[in-house]
PDB file of N, CA and C in Angstrom:
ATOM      1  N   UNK A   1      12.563 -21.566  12.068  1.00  0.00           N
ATOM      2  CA  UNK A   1      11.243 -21.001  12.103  1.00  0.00           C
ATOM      3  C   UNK A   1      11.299 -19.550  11.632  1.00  0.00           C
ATOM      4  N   UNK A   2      10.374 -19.346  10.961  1.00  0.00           N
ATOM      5  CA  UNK A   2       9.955 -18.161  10.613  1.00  0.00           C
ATOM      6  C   UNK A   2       9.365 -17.358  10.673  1.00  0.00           C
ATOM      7  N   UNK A   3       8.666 -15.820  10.729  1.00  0.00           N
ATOM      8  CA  UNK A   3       7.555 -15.250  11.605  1.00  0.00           C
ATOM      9  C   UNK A   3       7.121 -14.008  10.160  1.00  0.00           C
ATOM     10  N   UNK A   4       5.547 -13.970   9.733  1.00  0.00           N
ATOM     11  CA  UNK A   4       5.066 -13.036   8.841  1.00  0.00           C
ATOM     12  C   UNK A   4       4.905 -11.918  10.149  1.00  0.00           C
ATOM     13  N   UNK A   5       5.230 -10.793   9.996  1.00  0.00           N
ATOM     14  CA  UNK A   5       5.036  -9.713  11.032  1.00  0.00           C
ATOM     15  C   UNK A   5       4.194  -8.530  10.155  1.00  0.00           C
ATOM     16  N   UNK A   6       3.275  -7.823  11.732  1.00  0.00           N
ATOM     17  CA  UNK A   6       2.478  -7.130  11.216  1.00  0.00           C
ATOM     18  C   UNK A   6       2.746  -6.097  11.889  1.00  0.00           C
ATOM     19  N   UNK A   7       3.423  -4.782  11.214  1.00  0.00           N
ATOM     20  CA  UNK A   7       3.553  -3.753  12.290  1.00  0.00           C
ATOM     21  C   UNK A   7       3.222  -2.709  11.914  1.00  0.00           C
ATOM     22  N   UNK A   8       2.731  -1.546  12.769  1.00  0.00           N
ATOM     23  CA  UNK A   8       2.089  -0.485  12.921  1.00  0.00           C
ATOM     24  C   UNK A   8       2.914   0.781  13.375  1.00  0.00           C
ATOM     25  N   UNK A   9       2.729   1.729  12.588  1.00  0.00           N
ATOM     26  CA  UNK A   9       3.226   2.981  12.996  1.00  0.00           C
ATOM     27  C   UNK A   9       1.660   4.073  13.569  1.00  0.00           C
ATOM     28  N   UNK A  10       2.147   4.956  14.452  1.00  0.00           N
ATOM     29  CA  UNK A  10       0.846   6.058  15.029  1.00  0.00           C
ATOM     30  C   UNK A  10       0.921   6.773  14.561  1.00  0.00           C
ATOM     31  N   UNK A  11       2.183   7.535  14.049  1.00  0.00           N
ATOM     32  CA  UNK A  11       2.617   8.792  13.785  1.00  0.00           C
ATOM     33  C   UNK A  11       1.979   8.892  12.389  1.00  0.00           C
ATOM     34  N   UNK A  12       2.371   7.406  11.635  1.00  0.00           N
ATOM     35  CA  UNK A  12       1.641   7.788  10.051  1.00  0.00           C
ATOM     36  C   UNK A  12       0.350   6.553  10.150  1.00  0.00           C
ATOM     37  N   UNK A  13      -0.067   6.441  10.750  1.00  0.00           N
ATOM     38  CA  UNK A  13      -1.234   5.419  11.023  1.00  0.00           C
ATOM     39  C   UNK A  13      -1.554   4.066   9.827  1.00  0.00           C
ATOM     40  N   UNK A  14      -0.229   3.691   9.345  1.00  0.00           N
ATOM     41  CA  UNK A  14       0.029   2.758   8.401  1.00  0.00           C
ATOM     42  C   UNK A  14       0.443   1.659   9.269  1.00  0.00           C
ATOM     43  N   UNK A  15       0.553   0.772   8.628  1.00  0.00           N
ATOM     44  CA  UNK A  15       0.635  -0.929   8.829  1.00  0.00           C
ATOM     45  C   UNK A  15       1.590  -1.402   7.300  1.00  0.00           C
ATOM     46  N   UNK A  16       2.346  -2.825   8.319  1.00  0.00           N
ATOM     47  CA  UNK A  16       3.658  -3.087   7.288  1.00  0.00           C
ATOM     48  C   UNK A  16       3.212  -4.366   7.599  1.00  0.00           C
ATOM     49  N   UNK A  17       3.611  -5.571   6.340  1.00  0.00           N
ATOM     50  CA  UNK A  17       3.592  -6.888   6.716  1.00  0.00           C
ATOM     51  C   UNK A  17       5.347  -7.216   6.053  1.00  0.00           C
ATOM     52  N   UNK A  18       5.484  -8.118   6.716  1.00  0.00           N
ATOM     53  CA  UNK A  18       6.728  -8.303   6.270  1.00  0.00           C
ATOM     54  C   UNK A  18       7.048  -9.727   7.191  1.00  0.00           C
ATOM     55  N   UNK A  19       8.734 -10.288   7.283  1.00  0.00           N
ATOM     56  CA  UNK A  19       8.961 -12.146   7.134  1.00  0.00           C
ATOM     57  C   UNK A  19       9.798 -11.667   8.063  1.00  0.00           C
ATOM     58  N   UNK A  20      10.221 -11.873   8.824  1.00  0.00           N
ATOM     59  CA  UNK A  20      11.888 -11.788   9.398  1.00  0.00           C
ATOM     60  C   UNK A  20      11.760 -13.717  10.299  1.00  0.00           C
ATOM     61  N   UNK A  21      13.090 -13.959  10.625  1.00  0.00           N
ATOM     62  CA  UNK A  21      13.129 -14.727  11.690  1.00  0.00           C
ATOM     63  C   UNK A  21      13.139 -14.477  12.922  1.00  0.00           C
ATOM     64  N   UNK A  22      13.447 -12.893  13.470  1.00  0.00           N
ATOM     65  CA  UNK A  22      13.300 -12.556  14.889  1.00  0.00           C
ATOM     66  C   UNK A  22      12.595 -11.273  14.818  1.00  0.00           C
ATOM     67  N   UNK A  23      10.783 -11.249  15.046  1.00  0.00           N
ATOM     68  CA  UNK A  23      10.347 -10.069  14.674  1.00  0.00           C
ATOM     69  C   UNK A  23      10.708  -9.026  15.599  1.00  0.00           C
ATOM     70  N   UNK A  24      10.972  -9.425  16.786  1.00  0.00           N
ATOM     71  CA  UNK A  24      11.097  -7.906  17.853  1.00  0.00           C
ATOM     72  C   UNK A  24      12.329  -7.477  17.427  1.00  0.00           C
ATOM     73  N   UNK A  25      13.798  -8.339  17.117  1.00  0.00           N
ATOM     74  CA  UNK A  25      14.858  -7.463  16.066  1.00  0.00           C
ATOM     75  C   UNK A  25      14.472  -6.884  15.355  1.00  0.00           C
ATOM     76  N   UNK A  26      13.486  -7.287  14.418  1.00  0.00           N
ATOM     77  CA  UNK A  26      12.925  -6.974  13.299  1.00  0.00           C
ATOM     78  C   UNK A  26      12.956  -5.624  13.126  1.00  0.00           C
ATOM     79  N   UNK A  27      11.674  -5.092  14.483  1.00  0.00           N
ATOM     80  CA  UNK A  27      11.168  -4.154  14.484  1.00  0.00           C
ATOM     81  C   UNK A  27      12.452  -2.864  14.879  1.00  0.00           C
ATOM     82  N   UNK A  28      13.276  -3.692  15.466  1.00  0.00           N
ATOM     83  CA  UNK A  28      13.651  -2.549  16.037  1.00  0.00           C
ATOM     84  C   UNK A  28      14.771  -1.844  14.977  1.00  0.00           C
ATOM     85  N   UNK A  29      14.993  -2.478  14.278  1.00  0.00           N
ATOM     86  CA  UNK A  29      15.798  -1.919  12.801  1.00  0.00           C
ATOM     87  C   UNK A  29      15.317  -1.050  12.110  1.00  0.00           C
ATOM     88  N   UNK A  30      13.793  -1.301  12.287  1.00  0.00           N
ATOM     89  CA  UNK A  30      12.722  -0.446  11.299  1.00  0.00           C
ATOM     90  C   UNK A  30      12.704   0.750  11.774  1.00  0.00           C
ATOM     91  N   UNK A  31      13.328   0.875  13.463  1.00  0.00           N
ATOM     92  CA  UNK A  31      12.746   2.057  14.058  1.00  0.00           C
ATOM     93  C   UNK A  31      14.359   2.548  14.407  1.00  0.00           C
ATOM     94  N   UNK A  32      15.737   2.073  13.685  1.00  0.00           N
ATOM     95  CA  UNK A  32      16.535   2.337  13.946  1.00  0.00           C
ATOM     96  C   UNK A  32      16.719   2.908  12.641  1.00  0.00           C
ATOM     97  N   UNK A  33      16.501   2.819  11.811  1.00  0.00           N
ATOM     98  CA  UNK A  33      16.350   3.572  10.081  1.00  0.00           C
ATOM     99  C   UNK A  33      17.670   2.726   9.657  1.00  0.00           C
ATOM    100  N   UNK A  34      17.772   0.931  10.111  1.00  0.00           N
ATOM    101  CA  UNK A  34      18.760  -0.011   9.364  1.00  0.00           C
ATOM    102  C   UNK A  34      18.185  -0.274   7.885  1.00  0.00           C
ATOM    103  N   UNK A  35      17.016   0.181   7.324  1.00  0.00           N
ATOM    104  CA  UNK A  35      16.771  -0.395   5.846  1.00  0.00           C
ATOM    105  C   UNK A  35      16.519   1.555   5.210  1.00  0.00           C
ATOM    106  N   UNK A  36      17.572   2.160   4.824  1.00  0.00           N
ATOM    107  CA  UNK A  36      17.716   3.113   4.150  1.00  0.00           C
ATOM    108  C   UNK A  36      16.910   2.973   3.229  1.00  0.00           C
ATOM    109  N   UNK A  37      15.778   4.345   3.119  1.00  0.00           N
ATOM    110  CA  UNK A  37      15.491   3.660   1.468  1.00  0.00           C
ATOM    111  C   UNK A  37      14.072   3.208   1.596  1.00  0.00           C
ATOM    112  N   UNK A  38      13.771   2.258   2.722  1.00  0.00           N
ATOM    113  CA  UNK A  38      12.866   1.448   2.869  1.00  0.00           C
ATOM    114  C   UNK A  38      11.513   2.002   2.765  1.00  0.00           C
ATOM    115  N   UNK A  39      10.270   1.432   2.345  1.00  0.00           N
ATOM    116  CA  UNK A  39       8.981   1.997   2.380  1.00  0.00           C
ATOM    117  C   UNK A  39       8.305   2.025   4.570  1.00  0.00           C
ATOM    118  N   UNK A  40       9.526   1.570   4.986  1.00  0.00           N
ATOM    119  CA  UNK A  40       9.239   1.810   6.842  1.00  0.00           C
ATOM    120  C   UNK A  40      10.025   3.024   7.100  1.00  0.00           C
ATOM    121  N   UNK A  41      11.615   3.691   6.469  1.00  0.00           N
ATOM    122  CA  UNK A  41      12.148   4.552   6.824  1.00  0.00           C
ATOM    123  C   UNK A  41      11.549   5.692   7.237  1.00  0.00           C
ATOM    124  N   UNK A  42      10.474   5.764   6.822  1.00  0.00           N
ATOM    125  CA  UNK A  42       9.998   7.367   7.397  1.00  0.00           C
ATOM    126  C   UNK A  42       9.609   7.575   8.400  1.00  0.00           C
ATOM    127  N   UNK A  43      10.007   6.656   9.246  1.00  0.00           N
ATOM    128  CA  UNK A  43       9.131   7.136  11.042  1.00  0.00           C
ATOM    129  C   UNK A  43       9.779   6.065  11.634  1.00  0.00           C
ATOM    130  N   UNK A  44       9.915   6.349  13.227  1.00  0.00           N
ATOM    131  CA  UNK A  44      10.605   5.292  13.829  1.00  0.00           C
ATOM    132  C   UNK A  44       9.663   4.962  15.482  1.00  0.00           C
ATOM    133  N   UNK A  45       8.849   4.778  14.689  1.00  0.00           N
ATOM    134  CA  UNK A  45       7.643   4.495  16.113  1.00  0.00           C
ATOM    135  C   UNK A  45       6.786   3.216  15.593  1.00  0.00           C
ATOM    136  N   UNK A  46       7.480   2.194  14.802  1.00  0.00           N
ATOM    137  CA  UNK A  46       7.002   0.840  14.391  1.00  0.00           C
ATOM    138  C   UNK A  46       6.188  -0.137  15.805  1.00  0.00           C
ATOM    139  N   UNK A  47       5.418  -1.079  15.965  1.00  0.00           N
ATOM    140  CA  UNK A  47       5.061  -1.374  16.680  1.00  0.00           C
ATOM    141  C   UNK A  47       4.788  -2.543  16.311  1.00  0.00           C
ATOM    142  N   UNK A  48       5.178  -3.932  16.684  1.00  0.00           N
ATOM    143  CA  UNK A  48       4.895  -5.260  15.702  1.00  0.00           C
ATOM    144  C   UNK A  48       3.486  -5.609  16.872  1.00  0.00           C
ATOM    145  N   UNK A  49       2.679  -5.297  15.692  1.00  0.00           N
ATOM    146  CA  UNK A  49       0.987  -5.995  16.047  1.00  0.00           C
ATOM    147  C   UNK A  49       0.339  -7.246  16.147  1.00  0.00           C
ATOM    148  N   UNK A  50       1.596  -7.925  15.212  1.00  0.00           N
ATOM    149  CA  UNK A  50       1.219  -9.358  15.269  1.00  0.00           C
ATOM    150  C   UNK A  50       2.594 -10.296  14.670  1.00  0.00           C
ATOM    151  N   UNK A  51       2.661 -11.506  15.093  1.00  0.00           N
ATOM    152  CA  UNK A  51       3.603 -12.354  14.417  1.00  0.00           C
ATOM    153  C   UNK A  51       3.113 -13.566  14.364  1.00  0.00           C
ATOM    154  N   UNK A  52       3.348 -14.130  13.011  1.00  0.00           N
ATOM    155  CA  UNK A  52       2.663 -15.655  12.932  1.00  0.00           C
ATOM    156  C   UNK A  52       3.742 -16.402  12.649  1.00  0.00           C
ATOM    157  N   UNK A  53       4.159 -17.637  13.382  1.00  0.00           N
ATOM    158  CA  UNK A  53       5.351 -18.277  12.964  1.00  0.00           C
ATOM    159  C   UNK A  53       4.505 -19.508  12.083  1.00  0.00           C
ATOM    160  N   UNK A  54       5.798 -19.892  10.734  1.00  0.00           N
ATOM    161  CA  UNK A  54       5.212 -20.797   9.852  1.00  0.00           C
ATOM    162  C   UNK A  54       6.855 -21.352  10.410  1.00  0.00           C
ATOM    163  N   UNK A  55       6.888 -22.391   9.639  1.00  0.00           N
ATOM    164  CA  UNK A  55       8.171 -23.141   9.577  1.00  0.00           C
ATOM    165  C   UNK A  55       9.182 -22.723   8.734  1.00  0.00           C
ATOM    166  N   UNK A  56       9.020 -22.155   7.329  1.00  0.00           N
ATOM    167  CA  UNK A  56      10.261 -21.991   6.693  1.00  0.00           C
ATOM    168  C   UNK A  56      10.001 -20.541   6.457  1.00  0.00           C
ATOM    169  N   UNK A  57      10.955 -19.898   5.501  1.00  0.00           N
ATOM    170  CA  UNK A  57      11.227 -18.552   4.764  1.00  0.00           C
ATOM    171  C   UNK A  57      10.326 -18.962   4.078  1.00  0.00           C
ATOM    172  N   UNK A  58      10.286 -19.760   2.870  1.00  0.00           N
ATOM    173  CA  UNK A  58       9.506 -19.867   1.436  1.00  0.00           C
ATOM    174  C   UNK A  58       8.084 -19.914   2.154  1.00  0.00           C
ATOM    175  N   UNK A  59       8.054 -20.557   3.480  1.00  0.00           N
ATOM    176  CA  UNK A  59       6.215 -20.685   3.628  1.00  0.00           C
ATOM    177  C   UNK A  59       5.958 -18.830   4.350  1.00  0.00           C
ATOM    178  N   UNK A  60       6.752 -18.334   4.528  1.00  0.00           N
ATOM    179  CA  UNK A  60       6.531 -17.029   5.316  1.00  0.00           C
ATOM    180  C   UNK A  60       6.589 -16.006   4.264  1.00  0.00           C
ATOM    181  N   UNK A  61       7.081 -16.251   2.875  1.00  0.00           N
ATOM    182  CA  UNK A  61       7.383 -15.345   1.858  1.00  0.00           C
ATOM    183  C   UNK A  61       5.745 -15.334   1.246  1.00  0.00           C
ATOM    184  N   UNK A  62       5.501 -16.843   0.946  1.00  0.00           N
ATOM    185  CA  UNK A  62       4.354 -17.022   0.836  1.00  0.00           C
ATOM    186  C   UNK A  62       2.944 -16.062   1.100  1.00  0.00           C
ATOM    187  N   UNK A  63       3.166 -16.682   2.384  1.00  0.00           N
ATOM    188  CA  UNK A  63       1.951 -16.088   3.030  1.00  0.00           C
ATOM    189  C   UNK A  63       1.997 -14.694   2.899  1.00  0.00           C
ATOM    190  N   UNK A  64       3.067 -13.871   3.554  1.00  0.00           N
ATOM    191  CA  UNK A  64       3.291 -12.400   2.990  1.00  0.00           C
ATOM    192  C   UNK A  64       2.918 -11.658   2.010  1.00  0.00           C
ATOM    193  N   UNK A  65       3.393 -12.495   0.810  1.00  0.00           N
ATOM    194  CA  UNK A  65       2.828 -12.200  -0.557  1.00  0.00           C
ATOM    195  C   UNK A  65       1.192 -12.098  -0.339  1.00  0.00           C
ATOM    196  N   UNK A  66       0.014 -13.280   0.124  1.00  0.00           N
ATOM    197  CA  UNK A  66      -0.867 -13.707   0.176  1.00  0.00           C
ATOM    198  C   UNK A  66      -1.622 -12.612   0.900  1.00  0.00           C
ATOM    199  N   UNK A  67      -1.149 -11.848   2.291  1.00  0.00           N
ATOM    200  CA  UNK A  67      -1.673 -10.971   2.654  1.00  0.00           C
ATOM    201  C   UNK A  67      -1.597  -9.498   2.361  1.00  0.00           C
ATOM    202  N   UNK A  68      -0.470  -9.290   1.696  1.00  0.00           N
ATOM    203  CA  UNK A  68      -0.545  -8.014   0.342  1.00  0.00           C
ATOM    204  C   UNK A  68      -1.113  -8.272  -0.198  1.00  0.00           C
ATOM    205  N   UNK A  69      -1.600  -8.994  -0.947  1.00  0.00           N
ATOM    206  CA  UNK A  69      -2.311  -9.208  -2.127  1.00  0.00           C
ATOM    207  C   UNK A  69      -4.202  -8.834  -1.611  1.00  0.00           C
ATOM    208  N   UNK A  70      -4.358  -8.943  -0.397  1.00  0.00           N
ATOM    209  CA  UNK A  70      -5.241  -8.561  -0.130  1.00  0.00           C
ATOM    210  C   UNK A  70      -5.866  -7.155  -0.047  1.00  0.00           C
ATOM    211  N   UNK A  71      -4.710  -6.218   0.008  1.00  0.00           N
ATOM    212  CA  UNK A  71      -4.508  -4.989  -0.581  1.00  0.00           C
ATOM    213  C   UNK A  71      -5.701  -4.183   0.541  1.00  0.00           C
ATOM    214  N   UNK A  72      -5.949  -4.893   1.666  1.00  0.00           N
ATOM    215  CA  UNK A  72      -6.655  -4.093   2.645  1.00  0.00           C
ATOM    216  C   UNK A  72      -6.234  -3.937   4.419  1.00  0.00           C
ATOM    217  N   UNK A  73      -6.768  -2.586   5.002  1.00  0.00           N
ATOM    218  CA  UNK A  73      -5.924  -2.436   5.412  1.00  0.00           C
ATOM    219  C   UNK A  73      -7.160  -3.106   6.828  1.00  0.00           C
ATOM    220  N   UNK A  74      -8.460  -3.050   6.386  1.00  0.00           N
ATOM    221  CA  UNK A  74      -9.548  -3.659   7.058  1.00  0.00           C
ATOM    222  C   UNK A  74      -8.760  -5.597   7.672  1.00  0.00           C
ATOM    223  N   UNK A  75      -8.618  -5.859   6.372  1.00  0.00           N
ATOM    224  CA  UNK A  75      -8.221  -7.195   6.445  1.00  0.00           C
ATOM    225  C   UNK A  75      -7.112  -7.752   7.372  1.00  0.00           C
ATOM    226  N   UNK A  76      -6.486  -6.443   7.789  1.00  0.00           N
ATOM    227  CA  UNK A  76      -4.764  -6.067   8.628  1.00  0.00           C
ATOM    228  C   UNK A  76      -5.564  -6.026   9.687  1.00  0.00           C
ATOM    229  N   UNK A  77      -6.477  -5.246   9.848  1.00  0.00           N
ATOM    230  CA  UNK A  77      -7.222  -4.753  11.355  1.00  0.00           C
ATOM    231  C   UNK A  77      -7.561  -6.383  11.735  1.00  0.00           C
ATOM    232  N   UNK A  78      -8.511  -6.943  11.235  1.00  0.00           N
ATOM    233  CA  UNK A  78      -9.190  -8.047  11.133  1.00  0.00           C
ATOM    234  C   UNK A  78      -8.331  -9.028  12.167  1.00  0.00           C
ATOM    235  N   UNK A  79      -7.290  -9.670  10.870  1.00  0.00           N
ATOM    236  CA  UNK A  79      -6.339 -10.192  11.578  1.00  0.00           C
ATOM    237  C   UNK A  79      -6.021 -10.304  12.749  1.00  0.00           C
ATOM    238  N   UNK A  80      -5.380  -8.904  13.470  1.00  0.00           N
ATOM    239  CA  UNK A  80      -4.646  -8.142  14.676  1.00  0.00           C
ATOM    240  C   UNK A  80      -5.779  -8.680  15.497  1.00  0.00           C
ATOM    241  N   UNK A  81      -7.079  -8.288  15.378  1.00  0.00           N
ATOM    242  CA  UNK A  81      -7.907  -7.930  16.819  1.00  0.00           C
ATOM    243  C   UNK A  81      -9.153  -9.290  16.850  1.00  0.00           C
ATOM    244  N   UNK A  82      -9.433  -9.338  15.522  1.00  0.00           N
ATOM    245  CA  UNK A  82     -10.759 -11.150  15.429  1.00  0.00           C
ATOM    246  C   UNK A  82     -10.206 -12.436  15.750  1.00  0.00           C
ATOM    247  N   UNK A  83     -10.076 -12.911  17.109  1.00  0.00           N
ATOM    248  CA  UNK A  83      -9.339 -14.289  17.193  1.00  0.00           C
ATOM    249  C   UNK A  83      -9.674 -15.191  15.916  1.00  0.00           C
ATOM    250  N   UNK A  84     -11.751 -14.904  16.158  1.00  0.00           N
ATOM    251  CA  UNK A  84     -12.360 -16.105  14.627  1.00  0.00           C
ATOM    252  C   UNK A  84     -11.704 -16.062  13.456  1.00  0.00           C
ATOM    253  N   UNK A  85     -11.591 -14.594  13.193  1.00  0.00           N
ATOM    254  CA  UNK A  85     -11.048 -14.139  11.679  1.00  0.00           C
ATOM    255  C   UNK A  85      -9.963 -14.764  11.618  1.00  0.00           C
ATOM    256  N   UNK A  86      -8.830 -14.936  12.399  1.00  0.00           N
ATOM    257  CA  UNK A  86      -7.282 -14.745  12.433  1.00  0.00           C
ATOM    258  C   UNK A  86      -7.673 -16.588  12.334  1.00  0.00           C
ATOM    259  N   UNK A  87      -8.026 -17.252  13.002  1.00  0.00           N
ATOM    260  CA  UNK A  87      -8.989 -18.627  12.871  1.00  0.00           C
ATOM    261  C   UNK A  87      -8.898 -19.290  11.750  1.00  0.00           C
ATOM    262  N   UNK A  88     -10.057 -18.378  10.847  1.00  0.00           N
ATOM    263  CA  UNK A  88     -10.699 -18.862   9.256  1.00  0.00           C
ATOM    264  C   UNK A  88      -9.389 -18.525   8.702  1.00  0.00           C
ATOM    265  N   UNK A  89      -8.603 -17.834   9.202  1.00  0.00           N
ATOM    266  CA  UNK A  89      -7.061 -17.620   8.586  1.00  0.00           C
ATOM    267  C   UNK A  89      -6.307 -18.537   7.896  1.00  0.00           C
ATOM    268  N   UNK A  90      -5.937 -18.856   9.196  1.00  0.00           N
ATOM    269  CA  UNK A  90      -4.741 -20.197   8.909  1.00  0.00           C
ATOM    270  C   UNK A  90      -5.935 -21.568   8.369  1.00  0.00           C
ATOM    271  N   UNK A  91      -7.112 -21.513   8.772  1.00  0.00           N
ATOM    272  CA  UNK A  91      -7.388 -22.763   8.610  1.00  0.00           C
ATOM    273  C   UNK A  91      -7.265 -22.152   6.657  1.00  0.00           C
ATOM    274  N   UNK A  92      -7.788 -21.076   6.205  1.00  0.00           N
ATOM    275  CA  UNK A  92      -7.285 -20.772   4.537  1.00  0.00           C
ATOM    276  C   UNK A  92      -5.972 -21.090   4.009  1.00  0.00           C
ATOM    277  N   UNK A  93      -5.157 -20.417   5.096  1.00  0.00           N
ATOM    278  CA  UNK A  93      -3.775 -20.521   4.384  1.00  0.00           C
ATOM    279  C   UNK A  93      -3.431 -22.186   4.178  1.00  0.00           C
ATOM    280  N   UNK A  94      -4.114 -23.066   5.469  1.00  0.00           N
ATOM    281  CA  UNK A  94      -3.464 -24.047   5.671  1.00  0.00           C
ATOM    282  C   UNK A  94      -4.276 -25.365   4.074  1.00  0.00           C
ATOM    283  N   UNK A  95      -5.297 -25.031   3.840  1.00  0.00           N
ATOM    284  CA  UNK A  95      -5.935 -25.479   2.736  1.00  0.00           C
ATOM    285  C   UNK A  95      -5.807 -25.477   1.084  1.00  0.00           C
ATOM    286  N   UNK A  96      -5.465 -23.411   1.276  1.00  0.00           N
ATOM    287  CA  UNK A  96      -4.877 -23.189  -0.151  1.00  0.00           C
ATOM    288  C   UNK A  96      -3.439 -23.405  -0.455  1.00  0.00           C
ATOM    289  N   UNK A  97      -2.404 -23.058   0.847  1.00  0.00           N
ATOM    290  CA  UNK A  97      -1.198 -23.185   0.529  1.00  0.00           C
ATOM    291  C   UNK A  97      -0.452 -24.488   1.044  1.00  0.00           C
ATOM    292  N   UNK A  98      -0.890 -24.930   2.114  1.00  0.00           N
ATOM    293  CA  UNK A  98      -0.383 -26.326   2.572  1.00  0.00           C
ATOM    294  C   UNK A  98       0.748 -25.525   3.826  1.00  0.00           C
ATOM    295  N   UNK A  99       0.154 -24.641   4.305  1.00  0.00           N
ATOM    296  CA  UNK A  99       1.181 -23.880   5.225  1.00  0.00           C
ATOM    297  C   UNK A  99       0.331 -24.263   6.289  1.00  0.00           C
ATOM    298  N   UNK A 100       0.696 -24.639   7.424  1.00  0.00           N
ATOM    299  CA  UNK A 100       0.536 -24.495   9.003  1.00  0.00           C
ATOM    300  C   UNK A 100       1.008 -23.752   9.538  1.00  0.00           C
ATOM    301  N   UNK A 101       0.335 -22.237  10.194  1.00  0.00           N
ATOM    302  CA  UNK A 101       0.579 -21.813  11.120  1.00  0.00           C
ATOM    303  C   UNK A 101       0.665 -22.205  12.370  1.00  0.00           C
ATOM    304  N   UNK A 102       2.452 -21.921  12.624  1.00  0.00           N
ATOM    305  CA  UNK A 102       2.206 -23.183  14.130  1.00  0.00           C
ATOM    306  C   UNK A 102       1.671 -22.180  15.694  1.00  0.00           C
TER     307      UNK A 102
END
């Protein structure tokens, strides 16, 4: 299983989406400065806001891609806090991509 993660920094009031298989490890790498380099390295007050488990990598790369591409940060809020929204979500993903969010 796989998990699209949505995490939040305060300090720079940005939001990250990203795939891992264990998001609370995940996070805590982000806030340990383990990805040198990284567009998360600059602050270590990450906060994972959300995690959606799909079944594989390729369906979590997927979707990832799918919610960058949305290129908003409204659409991030949305997600996190509209059960409905987060809802019409998966029932999208699960229509356009053939992904089930389990």
């Amino acid at each position: 299983m796989h998990f699209i993660c949505i995490i939040y920094t305060t300090a720079f009031d940005k939001y990250y989406v990203g795939e891992s298989i264990n998001p609370i490890e995940r996070v805590a790498q982000h806030n340990k400065g383990f990805y040198k380099g990284s567009s998360t390295s600059y602050t270590t007050d990450w906060d994972l806001k959300l995690s959606l488990p799909v079944g594989t990598r390729k369906d979590a790369i997927k979707m990832e891609s799918y919610i960058k591409s949305m290129k908003s940060r409204t659409f991030l809020i949305r997600l996190i806090s509209d059960h409905a929204f987060l809802q019409e979500f998966k029932r999208i993903v699960k229509d356009k991509f053939d992904i089930e969010i389990l």
